[in-house]
Protein backbone atom coordinates (compact mmCIF):
# COMPACT_ATOMS: atom_id res chain seq x y z
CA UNK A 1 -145.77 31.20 -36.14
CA UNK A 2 -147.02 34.85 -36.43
CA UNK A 3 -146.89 37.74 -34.55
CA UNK A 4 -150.22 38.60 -34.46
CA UNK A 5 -150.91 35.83 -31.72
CA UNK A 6 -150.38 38.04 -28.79
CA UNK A 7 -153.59 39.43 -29.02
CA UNK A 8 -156.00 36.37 -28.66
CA UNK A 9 -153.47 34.64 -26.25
CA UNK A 10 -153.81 37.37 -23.76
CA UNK A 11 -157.60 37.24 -24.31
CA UNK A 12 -157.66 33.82 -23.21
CA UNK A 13 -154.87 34.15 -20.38
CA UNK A 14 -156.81 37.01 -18.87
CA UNK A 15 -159.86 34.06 -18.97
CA UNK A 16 -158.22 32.82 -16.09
CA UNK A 17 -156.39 35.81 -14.34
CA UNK A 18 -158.84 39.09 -15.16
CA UNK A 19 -160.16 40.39 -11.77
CA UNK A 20 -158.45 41.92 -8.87
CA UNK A 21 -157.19 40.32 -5.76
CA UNK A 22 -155.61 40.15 -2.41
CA UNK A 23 -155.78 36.54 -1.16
CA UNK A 24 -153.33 35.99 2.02
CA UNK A 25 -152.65 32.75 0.61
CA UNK A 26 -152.12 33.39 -2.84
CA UNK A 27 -147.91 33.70 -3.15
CA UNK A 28 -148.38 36.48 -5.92
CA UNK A 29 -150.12 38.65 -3.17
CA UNK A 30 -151.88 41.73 -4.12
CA UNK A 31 -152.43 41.25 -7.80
CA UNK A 32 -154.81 42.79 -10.64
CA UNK A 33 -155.53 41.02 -13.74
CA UNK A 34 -152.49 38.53 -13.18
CA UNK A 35 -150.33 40.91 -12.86
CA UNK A 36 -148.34 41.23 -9.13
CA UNK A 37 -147.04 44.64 -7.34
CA UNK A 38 -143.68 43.82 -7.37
CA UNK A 39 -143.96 43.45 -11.34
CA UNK A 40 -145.81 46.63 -11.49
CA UNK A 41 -143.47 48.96 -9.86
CA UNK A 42 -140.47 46.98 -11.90
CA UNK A 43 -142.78 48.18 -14.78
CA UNK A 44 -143.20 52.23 -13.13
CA UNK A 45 -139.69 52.61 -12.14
CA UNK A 46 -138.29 51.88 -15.98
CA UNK A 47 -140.50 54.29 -16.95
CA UNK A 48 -139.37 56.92 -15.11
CA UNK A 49 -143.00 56.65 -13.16
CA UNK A 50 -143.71 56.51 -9.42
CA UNK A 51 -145.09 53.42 -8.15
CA UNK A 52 -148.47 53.36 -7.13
CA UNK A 53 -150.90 50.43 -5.96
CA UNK A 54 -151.51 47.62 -8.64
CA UNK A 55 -155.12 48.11 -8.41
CA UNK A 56 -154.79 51.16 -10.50
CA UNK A 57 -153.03 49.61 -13.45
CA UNK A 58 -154.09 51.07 -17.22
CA UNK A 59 -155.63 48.77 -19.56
CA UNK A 60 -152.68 49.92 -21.78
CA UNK A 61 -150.44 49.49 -19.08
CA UNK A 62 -151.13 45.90 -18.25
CA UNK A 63 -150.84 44.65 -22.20
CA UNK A 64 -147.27 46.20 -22.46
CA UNK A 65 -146.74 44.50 -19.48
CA UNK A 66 -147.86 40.77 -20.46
CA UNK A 67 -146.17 41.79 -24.18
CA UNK A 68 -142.53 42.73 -22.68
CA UNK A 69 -142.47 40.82 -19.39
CA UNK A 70 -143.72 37.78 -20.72
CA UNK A 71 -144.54 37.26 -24.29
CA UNK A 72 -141.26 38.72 -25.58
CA UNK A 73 -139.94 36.67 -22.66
CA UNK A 74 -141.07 33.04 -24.45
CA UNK A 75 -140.28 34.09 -27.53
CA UNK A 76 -143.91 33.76 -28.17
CA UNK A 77 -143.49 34.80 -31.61
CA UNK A 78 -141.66 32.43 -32.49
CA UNK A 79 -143.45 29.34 -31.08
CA UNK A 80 -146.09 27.63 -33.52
CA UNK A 81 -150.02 28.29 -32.53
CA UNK A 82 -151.28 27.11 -29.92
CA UNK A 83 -147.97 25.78 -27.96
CA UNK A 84 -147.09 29.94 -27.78
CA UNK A 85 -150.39 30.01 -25.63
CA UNK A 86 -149.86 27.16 -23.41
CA UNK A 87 -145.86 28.56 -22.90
CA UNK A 88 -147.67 32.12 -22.65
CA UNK A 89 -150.33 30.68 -20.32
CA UNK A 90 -147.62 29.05 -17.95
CA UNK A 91 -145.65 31.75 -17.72
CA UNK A 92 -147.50 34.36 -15.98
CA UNK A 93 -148.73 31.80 -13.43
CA UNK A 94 -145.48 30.04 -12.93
CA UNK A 95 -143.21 32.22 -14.42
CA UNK A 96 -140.77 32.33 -17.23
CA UNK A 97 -137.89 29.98 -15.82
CA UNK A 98 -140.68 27.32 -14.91
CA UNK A 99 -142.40 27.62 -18.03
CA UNK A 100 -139.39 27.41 -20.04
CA UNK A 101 -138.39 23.75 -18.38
CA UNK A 102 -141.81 22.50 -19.11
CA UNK A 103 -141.53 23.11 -22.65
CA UNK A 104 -137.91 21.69 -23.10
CA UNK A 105 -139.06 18.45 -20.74
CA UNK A 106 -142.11 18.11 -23.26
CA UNK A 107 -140.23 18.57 -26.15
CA UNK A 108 -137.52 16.01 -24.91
CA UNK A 109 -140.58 14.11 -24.17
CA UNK A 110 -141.40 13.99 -27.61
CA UNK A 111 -137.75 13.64 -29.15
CA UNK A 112 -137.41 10.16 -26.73
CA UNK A 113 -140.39 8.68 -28.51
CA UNK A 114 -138.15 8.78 -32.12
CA UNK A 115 -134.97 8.32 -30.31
CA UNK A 116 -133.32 11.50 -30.54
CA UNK A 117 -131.50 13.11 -28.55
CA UNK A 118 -132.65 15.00 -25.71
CA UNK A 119 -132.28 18.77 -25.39
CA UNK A 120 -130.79 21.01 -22.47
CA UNK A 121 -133.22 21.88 -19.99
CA UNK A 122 -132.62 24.90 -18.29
CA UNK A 123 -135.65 27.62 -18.97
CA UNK A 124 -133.74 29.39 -21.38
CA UNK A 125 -136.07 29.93 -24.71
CA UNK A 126 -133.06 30.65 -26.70
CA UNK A 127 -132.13 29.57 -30.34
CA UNK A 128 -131.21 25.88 -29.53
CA UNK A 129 -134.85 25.29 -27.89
CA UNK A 130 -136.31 27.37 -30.73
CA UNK A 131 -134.59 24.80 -33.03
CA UNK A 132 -135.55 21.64 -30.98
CA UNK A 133 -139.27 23.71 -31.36
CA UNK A 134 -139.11 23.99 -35.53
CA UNK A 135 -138.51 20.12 -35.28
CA UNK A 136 -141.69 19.00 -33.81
CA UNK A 137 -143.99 17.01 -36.22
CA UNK A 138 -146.99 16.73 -33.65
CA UNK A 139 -147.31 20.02 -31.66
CA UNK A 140 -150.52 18.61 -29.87
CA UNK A 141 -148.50 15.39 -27.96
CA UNK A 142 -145.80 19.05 -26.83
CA UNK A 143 -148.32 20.11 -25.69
CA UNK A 144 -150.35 17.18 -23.79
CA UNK A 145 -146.46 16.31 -22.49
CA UNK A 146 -146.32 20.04 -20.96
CA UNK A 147 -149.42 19.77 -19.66
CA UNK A 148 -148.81 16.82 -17.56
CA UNK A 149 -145.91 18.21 -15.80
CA UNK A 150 -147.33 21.23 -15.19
CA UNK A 151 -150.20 19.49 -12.87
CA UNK A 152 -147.69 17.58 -12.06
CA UNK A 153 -145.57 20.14 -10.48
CA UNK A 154 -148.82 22.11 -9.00
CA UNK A 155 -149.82 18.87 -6.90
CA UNK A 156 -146.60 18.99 -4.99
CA UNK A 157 -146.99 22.92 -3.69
CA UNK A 158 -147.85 23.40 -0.75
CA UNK A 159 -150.63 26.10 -1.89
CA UNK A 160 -152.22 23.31 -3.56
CA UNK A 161 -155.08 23.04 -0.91
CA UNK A 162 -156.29 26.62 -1.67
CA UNK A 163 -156.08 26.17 -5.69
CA UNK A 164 -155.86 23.02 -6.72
CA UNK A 165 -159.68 22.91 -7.99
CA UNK A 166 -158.35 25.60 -9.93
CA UNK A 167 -155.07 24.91 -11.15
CA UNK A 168 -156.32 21.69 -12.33
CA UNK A 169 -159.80 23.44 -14.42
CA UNK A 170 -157.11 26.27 -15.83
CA UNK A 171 -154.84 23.41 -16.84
CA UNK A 172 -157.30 20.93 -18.47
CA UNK A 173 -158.34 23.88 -20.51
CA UNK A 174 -155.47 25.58 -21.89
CA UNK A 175 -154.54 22.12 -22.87
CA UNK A 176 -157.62 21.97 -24.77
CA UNK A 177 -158.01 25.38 -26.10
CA UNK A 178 -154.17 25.06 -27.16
CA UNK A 179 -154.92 22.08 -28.60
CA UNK A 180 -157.47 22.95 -30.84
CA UNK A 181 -154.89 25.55 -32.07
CA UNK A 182 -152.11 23.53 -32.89
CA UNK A 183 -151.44 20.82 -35.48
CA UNK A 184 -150.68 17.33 -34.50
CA UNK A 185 -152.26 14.22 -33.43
CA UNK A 186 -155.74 15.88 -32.01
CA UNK A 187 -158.49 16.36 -33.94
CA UNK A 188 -159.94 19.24 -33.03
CA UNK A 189 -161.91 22.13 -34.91
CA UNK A 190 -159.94 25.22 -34.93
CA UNK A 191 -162.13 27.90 -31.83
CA UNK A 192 -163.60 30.64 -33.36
CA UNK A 193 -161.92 34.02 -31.19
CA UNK A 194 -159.84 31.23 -29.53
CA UNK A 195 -161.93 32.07 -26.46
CA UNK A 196 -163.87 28.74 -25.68
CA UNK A 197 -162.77 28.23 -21.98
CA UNK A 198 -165.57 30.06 -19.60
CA UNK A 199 -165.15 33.33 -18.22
CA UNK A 200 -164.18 32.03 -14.41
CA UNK A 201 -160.87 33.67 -12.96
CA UNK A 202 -158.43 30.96 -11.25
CA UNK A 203 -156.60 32.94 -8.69
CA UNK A 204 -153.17 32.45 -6.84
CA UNK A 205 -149.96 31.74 -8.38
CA UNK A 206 -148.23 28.37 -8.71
CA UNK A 207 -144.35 29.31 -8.06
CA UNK A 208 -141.58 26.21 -7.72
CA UNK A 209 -140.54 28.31 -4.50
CA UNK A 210 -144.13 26.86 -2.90
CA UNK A 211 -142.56 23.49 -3.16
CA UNK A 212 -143.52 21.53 -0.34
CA UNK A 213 -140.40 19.81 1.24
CA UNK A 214 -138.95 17.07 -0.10
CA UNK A 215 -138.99 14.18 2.61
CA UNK A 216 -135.30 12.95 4.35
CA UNK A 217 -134.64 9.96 5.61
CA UNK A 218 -133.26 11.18 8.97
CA UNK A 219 -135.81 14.13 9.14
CA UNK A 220 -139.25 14.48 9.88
CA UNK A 221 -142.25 13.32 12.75
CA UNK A 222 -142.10 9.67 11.56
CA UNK A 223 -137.92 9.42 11.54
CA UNK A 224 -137.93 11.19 15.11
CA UNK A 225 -140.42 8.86 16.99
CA UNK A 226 -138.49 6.07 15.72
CA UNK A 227 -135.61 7.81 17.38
CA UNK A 228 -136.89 8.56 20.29
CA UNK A 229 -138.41 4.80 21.14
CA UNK A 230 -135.47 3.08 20.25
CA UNK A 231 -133.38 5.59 22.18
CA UNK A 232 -135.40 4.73 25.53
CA UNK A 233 -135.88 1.02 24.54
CA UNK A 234 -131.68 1.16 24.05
CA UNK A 235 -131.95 2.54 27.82
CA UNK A 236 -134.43 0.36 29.01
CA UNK A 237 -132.07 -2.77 27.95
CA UNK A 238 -128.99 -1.49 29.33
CA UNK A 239 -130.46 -1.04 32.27
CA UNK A 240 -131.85 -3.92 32.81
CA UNK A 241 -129.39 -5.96 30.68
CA UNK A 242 -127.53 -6.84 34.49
CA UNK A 243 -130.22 -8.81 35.80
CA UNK A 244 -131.14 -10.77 33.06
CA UNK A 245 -132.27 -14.79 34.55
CA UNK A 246 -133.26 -13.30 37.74
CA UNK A 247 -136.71 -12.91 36.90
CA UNK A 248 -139.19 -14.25 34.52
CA UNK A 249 -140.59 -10.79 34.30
CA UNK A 250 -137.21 -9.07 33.38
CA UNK A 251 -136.55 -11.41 30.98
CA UNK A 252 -140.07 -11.52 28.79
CA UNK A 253 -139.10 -7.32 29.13
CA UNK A 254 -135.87 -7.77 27.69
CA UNK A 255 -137.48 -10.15 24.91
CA UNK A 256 -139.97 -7.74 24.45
CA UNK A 257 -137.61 -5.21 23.57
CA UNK A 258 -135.38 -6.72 21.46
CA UNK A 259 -138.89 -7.40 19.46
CA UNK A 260 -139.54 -4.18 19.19
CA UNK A 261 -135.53 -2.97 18.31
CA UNK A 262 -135.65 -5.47 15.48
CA UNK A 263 -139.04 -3.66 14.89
CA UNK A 264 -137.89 -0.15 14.83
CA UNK A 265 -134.72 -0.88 12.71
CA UNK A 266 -137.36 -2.53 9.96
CA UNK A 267 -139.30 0.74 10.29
CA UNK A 268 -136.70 2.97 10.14
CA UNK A 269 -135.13 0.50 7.32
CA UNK A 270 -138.83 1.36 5.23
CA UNK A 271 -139.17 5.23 6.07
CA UNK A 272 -135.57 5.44 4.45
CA UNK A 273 -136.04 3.60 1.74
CA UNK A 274 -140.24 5.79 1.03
CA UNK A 275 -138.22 8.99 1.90
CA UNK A 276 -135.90 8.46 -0.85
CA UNK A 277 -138.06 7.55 -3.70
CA UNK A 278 -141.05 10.14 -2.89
CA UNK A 279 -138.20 13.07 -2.79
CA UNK A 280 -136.83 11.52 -6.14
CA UNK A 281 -140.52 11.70 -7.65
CA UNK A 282 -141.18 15.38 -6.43
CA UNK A 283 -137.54 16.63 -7.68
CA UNK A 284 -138.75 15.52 -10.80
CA UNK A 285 -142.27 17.10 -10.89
CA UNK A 286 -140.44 20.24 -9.25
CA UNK A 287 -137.86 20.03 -12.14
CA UNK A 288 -135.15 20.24 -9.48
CA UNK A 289 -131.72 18.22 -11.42
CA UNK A 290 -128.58 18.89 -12.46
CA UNK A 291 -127.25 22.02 -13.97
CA UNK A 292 -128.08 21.99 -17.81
CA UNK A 293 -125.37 20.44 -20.07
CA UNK A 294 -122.79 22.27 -21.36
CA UNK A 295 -123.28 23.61 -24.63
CA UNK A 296 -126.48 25.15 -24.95
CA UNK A 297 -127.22 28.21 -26.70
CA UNK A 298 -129.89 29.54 -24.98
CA UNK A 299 -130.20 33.26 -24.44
CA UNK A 300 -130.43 33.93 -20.96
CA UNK A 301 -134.13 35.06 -19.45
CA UNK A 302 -135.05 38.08 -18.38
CA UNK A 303 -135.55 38.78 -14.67
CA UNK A 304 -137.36 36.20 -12.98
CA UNK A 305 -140.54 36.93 -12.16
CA UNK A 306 -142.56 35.43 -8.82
CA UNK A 307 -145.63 35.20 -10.52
């Protein structure tokens, strides 16, 4: 854990975010070197500066930036080698709060292997993760855990379709870079420069707030044609319901419909039951739970940042 991390963590960060960009379907909209307008000016304006387009950003200007928005943030100081980059790494594309519940979900990951108890998960990095964080004997599995909620998470936003390709490449890579870092259960050489991943930006943020919706049982294109058949197969039978045994006809319709009412309820019966467990599996990739237990010691984060 040393201090003098920063430098090679940004190096390999910027791997993935140097460049400048505007993509309409990138959440973090106009952005330069990972770094978004809105943080910018929040960056100007405490400096007593005017804001000015995000494009022009300093060199110097954009490392202050990733050291007090988002290092200091983590607490990447304090975090062993090679997790500090994958925390670091998450952060700017997902932001603190998000990168903060991947790391306590990986480290409770790890604890529930050895039975211990879990920790409070609420994207604080205050002293009670930093403790749960000085406990770890294999940083590598932390980080492998992390890893695979992170793509987790990505899958299920709806910006997916534009940078999935590239979420998944940036992902599989930190997790190897910041494996080869840290100690634990991979053997891998120690990178020379830590810079190993190649020099190909991934663009567009991954923010929770791009969740796709979670599915409902009474909502949705699947849960309204049910509705809408049964309601004029319920009308259909009501209507005819009267002259039931007056024709052969009306009654193989009548038969026909309670068919397909015993058909609908079934479906409706199965949507319900799909709806609930796919929104229970994408709360838990989108780390949407209860409130974090009482107790915890966490400092809270700074301002949360859309990017």
């Amino acid at each position: 854990m040393v201090a003098t991390n920063f430098a090679p963590a940004l190096k390999c960060v910027l791997v993935h975010e140097g460049g400048l960009d505007d993509d309409p379907n990138d959440p973090g909209g106009r952005t330069a070197y990972g770094i978004i307008q809105r943080r910018y000016n929040q960056y100007r304006r405490a400096k007593g500066l005017p804001v000015q387009d995000v494009w022009k950003i300093s060199t110097s200007e954009r490392t202050e930036i990733y050291d007090v928005y988002y290092w200091r943030v983590i607490r990447g100081d304090k975090l062993p080698a090679g997790l500090d980059y994958a925390v670091f790494d998450a952060c700017v594309n997902s932001g603190e709060a998000q990168a903060g519940k991947w790391l306590q979900r990986a480290i409770n990951d790890q604890r529930a292997k050895s039975g211990e108890a879990p920790i409070a998960v609420d994207g604080r990095i205050g002293d009670g993760t930093l403790q749960a964080v000085d406990e770890i004997d294999d940083v590598d599995a932390v980080i492998g855990f992390m890893q695979q909620r992170r793509l987790a998470m990505l899958r299920e936003l709806r910006t997916w379709r534009y940078f999935g390709k590239g979420w998944s490449r940036r992902v599989a890579e930190v997790k190897k870079l910041a494996q080869a870092i840290a100690d634990g259960s991979v053997p891998a050489p120690m990178p020379a420069g830590w810079v190993t991943a190649p020099a190909t930006k991934v663009s567009g943020k991954a923010l929770p707030s791009d969740a796709k919706p979670l599915p409902s049982p009474d909502k949705g294109v699947v849960s309204s044609a049910i509705g809408t058949v049964s309601s004029g197969a319920s009308t259909v039978t009501t209507t005819l319901a009267p002259a039931q045994g007056m024709s052969p006809t009306i009654d193989l319709v009548l038969q026909v419909l309670l068919v397909v009412g015993i058909i609908l309820g079934l479906a409706g019966a199965a949507w319900a039951w799909w709806a609930n467990r796919e929104a229970k599996r994408m709360a838990a990739a989108l780390d949407i739970g209860p409130p974090p237990a009482a107790g915890n010691d966490n400092a809270p984060p700074a301002e949360a940042e859309a990017a």
